[in-house]
N, C-alpha and C. Protein backbone atom coordinates (compact mmCIF):
# COMPACT_ATOMS: atom_id res chain seq x y z
N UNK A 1 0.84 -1.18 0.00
CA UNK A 1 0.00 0.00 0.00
C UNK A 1 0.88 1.25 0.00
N UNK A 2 0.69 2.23 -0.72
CA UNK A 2 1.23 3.74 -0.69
C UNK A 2 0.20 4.64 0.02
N UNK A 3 0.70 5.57 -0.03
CA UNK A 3 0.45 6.91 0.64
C UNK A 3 0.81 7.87 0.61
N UNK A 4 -0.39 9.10 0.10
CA UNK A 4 0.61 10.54 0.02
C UNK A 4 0.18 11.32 1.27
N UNK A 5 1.18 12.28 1.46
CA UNK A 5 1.34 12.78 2.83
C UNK A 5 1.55 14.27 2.32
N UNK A 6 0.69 14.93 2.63
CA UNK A 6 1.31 16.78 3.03
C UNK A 6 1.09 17.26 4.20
N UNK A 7 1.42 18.27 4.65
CA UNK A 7 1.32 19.29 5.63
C UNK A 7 1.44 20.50 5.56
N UNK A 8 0.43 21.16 5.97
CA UNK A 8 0.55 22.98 5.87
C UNK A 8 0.24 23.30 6.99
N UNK A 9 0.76 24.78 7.56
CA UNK A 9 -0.15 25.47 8.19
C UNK A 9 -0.91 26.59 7.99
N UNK A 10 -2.23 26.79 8.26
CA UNK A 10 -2.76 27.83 8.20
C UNK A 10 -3.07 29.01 9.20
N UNK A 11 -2.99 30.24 8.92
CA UNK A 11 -3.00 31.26 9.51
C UNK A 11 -4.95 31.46 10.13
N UNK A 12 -5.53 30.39 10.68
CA UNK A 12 -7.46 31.08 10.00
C UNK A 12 -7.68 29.84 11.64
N UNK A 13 -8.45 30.40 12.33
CA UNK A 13 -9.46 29.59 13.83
C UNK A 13 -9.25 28.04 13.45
N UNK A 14 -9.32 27.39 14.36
CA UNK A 14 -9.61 25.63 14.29
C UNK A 14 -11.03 25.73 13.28
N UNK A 15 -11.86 26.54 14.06
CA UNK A 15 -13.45 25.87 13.70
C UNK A 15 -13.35 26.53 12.27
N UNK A 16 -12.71 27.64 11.39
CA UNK A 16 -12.64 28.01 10.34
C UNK A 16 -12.40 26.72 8.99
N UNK A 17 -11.32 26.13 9.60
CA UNK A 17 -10.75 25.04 8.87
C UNK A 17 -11.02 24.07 8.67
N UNK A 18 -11.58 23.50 10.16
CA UNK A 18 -12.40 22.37 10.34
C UNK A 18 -14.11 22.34 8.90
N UNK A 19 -14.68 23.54 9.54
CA UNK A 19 -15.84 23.85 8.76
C UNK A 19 -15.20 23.68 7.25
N UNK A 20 -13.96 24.44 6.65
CA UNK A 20 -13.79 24.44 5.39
C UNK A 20 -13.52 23.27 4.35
N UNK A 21 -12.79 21.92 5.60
CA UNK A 21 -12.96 20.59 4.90
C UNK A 21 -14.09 19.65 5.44
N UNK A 22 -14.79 19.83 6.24
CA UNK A 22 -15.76 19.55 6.70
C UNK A 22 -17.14 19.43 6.61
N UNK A 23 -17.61 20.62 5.62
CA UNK A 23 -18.49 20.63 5.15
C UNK A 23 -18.81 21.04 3.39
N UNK A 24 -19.85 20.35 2.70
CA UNK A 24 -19.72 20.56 1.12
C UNK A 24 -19.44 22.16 0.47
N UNK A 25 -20.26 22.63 1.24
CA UNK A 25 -19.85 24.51 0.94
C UNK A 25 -18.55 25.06 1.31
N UNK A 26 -17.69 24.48 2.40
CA UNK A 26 -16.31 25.10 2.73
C UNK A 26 -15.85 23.81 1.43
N UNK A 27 -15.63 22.63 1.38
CA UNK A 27 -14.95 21.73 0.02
C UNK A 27 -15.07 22.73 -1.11
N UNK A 28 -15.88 22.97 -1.93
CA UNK A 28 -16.58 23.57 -2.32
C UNK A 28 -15.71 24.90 -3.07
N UNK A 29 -15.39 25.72 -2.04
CA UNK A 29 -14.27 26.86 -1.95
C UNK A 29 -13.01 26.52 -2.20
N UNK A 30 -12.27 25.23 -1.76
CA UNK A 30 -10.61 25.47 -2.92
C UNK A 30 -10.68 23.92 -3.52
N UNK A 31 -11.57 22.79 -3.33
CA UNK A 31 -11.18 21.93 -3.91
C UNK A 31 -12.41 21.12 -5.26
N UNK A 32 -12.92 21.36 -4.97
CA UNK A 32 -14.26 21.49 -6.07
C UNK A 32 -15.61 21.32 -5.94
N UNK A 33 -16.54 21.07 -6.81
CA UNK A 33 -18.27 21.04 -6.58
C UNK A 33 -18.47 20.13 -6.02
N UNK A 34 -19.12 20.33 -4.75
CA UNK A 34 -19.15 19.38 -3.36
C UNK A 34 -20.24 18.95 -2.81
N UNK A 35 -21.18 18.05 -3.27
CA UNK A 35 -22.56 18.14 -2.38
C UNK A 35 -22.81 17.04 -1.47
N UNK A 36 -23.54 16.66 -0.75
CA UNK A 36 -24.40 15.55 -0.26
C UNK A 36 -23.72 15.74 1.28
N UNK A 37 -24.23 14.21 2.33
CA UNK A 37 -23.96 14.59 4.07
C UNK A 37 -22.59 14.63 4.55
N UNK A 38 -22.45 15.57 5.01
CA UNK A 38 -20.76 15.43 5.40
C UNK A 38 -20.24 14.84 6.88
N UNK A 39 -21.94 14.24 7.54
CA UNK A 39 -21.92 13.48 8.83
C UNK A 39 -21.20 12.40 8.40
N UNK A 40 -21.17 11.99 9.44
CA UNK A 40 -20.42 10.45 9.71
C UNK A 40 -20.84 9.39 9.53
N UNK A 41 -20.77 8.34 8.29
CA UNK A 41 -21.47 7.77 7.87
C UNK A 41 -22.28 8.50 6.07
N UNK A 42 -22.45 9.28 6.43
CA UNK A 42 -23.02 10.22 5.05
C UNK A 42 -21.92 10.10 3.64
N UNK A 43 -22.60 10.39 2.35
CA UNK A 43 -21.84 10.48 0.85
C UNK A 43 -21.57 11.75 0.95
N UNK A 44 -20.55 11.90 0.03
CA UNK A 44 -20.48 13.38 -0.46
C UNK A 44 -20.23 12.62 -1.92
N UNK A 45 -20.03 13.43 -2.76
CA UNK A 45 -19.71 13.56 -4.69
C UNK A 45 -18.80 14.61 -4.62
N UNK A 46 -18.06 14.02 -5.61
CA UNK A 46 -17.26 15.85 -5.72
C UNK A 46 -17.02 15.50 -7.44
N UNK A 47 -17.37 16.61 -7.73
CA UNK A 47 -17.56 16.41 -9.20
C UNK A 47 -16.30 17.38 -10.27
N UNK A 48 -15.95 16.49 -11.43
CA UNK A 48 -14.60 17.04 -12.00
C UNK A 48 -15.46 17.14 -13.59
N UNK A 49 -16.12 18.39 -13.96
CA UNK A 49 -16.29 18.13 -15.60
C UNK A 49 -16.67 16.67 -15.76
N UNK A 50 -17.73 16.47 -15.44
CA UNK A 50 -18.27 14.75 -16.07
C UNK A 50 -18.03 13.64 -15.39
N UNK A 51 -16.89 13.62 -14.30
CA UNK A 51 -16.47 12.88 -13.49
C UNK A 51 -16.75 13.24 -12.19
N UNK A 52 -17.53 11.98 -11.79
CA UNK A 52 -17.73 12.32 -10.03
C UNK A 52 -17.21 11.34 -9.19
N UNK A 53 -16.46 11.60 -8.19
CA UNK A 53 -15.59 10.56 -7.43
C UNK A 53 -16.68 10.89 -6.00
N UNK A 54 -17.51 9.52 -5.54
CA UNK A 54 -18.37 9.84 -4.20
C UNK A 54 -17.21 8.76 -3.23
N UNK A 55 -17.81 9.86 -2.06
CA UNK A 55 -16.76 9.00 -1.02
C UNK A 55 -17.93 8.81 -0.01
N UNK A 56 -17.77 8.14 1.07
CA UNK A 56 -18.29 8.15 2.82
C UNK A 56 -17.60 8.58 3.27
N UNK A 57 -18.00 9.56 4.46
CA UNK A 57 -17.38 9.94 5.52
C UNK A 57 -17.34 9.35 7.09
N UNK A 58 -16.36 8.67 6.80
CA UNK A 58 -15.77 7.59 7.31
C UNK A 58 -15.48 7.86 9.11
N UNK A 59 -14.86 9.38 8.86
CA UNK A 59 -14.67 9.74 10.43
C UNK A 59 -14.61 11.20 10.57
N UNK A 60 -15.10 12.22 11.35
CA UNK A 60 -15.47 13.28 11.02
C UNK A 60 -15.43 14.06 12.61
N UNK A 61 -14.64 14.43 13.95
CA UNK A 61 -14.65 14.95 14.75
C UNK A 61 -14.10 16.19 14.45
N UNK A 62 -15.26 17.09 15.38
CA UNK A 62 -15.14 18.25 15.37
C UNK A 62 -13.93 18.90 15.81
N UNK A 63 -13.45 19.84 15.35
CA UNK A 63 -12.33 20.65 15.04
C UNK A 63 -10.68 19.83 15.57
N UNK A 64 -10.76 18.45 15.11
CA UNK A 64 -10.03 17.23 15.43
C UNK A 64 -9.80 16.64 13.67
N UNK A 65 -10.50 15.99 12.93
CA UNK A 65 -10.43 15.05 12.15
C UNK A 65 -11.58 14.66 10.91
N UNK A 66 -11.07 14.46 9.90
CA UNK A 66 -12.01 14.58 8.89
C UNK A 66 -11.44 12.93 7.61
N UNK A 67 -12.20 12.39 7.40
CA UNK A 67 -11.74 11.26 6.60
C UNK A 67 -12.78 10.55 5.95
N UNK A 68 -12.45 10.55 4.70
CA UNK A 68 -13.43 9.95 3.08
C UNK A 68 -12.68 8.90 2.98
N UNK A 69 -13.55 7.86 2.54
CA UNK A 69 -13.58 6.62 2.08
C UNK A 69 -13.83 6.30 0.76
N UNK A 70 -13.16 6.14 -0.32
CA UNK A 70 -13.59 7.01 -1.21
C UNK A 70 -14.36 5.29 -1.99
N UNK A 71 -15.44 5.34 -2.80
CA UNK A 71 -16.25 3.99 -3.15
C UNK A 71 -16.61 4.29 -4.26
N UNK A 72 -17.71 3.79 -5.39
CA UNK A 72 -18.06 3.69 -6.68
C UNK A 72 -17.06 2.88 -7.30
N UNK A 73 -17.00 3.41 -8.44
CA UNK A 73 -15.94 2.89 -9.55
C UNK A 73 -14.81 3.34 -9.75
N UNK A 74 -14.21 4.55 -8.71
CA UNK A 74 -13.13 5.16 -9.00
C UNK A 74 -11.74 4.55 -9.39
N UNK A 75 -11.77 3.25 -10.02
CA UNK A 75 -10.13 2.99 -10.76
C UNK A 75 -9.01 2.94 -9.38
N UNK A 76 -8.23 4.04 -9.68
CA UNK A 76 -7.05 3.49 -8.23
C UNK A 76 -7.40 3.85 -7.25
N UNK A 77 -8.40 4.82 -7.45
CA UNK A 77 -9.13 5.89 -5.74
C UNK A 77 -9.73 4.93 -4.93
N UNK A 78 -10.51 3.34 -5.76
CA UNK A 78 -10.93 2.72 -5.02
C UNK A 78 -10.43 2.44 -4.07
N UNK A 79 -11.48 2.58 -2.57
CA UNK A 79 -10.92 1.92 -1.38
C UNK A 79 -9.56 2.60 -0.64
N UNK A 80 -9.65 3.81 -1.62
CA UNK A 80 -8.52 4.65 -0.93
C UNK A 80 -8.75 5.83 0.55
N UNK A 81 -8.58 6.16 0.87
CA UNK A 81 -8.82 6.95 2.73
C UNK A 81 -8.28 8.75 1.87
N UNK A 82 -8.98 9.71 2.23
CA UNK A 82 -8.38 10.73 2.36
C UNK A 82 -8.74 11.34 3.76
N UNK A 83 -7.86 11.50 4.26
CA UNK A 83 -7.88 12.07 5.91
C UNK A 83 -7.03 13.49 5.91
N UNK A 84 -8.25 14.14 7.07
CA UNK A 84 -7.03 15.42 7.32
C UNK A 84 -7.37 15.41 9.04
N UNK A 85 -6.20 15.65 9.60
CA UNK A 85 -6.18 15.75 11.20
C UNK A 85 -5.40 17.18 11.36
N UNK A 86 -6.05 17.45 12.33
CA UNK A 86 -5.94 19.43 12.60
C UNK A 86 -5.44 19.27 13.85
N UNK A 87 -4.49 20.20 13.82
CA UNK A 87 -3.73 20.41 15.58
C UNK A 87 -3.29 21.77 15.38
N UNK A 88 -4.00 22.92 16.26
CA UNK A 88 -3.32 23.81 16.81
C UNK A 88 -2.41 23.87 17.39
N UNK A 89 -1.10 24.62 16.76
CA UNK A 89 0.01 24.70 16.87
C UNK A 89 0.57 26.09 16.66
N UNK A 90 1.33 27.08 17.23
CA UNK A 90 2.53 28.09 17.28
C UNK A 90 1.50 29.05 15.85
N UNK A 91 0.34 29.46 16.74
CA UNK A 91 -0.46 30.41 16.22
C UNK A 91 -1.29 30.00 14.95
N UNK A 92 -1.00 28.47 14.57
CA UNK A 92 -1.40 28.38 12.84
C UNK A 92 -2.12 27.13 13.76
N UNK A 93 -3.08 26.31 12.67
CA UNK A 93 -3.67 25.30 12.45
C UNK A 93 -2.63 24.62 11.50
N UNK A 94 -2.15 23.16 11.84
CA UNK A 94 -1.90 22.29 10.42
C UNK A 94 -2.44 21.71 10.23
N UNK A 95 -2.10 20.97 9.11
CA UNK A 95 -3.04 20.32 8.75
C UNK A 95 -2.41 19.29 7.98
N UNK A 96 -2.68 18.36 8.77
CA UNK A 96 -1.43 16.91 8.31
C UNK A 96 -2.97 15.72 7.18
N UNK A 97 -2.06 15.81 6.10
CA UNK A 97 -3.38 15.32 5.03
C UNK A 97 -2.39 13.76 4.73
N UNK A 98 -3.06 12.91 4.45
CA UNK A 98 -3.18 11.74 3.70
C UNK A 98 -3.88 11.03 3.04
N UNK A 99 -3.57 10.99 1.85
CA UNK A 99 -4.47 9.98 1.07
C UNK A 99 -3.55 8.84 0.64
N UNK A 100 -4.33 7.57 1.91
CA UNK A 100 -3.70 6.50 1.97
C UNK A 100 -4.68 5.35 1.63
N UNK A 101 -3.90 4.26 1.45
CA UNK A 101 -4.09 2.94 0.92
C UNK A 101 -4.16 2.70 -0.58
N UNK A 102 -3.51 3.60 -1.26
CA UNK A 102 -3.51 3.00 -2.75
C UNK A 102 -2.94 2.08 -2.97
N UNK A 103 -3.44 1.25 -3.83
CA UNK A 103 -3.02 -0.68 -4.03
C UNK A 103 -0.94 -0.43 -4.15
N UNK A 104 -0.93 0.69 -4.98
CA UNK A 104 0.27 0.30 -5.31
C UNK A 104 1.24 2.10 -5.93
N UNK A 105 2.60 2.05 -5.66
CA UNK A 105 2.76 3.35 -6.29
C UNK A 105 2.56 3.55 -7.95
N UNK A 106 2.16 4.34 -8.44
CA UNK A 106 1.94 4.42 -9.72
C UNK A 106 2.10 6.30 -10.21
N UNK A 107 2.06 5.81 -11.69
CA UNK A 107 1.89 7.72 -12.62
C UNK A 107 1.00 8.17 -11.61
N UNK A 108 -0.48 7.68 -11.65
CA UNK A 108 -1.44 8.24 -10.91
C UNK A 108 -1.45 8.37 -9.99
N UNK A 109 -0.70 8.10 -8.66
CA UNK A 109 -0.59 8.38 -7.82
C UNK A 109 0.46 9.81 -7.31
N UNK A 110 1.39 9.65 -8.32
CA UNK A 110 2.30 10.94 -8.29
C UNK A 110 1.69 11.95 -8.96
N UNK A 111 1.06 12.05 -10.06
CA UNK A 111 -0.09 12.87 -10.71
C UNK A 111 -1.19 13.28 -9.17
N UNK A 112 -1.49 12.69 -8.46
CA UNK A 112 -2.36 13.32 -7.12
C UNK A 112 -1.82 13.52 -6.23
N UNK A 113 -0.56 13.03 -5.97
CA UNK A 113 0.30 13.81 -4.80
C UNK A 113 0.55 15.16 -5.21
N UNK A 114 0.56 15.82 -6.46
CA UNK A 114 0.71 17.26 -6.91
C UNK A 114 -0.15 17.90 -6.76
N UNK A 115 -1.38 17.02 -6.99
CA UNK A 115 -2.50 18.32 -7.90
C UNK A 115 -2.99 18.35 -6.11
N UNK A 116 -2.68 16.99 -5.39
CA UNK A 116 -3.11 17.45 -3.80
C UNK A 116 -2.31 18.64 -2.94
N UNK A 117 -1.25 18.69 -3.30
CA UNK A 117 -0.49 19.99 -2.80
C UNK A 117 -0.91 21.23 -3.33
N UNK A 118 -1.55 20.96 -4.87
CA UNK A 118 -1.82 22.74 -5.35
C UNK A 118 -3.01 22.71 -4.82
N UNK A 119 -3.84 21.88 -4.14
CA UNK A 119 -5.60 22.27 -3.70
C UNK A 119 -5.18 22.57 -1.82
N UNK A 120 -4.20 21.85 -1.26
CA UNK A 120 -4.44 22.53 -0.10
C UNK A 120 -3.44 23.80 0.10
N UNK A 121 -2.70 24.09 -0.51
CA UNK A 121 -2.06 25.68 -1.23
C UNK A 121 -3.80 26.26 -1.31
N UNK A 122 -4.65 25.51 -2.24
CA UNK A 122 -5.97 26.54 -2.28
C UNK A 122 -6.87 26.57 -1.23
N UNK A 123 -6.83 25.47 -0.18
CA UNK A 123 -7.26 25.44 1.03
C UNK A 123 -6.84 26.46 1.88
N UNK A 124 -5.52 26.80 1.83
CA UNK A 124 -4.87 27.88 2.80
C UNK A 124 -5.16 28.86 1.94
N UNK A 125 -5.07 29.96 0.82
CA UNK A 125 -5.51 30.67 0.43
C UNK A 125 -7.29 31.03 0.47
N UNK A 126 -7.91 29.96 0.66
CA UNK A 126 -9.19 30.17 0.95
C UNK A 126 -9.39 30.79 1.90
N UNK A 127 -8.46 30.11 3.10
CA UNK A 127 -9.23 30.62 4.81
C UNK A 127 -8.36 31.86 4.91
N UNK A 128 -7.06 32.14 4.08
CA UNK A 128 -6.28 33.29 4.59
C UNK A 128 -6.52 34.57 4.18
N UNK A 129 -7.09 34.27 2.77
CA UNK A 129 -7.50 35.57 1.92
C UNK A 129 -8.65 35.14 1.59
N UNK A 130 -9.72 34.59 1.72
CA UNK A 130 -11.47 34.60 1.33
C UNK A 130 -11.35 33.97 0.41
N UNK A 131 -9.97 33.85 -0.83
CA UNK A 131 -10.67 32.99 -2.36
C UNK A 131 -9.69 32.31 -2.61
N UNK A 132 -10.07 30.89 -2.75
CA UNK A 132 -9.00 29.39 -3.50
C UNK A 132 -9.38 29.45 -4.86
N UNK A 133 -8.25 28.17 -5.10
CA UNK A 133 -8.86 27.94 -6.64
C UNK A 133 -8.92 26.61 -7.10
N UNK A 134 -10.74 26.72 -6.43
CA UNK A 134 -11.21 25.40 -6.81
C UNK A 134 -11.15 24.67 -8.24
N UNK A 135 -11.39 23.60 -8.58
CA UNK A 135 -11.28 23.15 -10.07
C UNK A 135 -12.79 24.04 -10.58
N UNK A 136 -12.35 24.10 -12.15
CA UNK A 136 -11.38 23.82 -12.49
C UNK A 136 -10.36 25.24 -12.38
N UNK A 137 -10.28 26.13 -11.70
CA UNK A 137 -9.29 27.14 -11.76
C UNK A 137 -8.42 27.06 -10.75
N UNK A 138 -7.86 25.95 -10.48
CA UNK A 138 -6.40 25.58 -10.02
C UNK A 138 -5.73 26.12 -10.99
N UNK A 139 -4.47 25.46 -10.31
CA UNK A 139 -2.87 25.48 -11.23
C UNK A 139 -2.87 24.10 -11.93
N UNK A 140 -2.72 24.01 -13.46
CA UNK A 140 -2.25 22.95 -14.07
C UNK A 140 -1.46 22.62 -14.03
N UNK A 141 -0.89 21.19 -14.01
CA UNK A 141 0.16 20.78 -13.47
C UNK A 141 0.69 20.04 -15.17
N UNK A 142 -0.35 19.57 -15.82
CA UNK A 142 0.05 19.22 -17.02
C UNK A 142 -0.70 19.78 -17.94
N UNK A 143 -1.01 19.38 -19.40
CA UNK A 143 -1.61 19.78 -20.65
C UNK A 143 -2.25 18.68 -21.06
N UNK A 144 -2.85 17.53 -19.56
CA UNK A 144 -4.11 16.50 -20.04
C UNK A 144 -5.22 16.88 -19.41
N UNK A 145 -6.40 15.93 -19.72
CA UNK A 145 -7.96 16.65 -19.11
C UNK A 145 -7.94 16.78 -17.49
N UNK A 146 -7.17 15.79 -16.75
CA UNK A 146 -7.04 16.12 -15.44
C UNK A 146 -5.90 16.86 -15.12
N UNK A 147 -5.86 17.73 -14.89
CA UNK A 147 -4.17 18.24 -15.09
C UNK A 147 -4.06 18.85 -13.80
């Protein structure tokens, strides 16, 4: 099994951050079109131009911990975990992210260890200055349809 790993900190309240991956309207703001329950146990969808990857929310404590399970047909996403755990720390929130259990390392997996660093770059620009850049107005990382 692999695993990608980042960490940031942000300058913005626990409950700011928490709320911003936590719920479909804060997702929504740097990482893309986000709907359905963001309780515990509940789907969300997050939708890419024609492609929708739905997850469960697997584990979800307040201004503590947030984690998708991600299910459907998603190809390598299947059965993969994206977790973020929040600890106030030396004035900032971090925010230690993983998206773990992919079967195996692959292109695609290094292709989402990137495009996951330019969305929580848009996560911290969300809560620090009011506006991310959700898909599709991220940063391209390549010149294919997921880029």
């Amino acid at each position: 099994m692999a695993t990608i790993y980042h960490q940031l900190g942000i300058k913005a309240p626990l409950n700011d951050v928490y709320k911003a991956i936590a719920t479909a309207e804060g997702v929504t703001g740097w990482w893309t079109n986000t709907s359905g329950n963001p309780e515990t146990g509940g789907n969300l969808e997050f939708s890419f131009d024609g492609h929708t990857v739905t997850a469960t929310v697997t584990g979800n404590i307040a201004d503590k911990y947030i984690e998708w399970t991600v299910g459907g047909n998603d190809g390598e996403w299947l059965g993969t975990r994206i977790c973020f755990d929040l600890v106030e720390q030396e004035h900032q929130v971090m925010v230690n992210f993983q998206h773990a259990d992919w079967r195996e390392a692959s292109e695609m997996l290094a292709h989402c260890s990137t495009k996951w660093a330019v969305f929580l770059l848009s996560l911290k620009d969300y809560l620090e200055t009011g506006s991310g850049k959700p898909f599709p107005h991220d940063i391209p990382i390549n010149h294919s349809a997921f880029n």
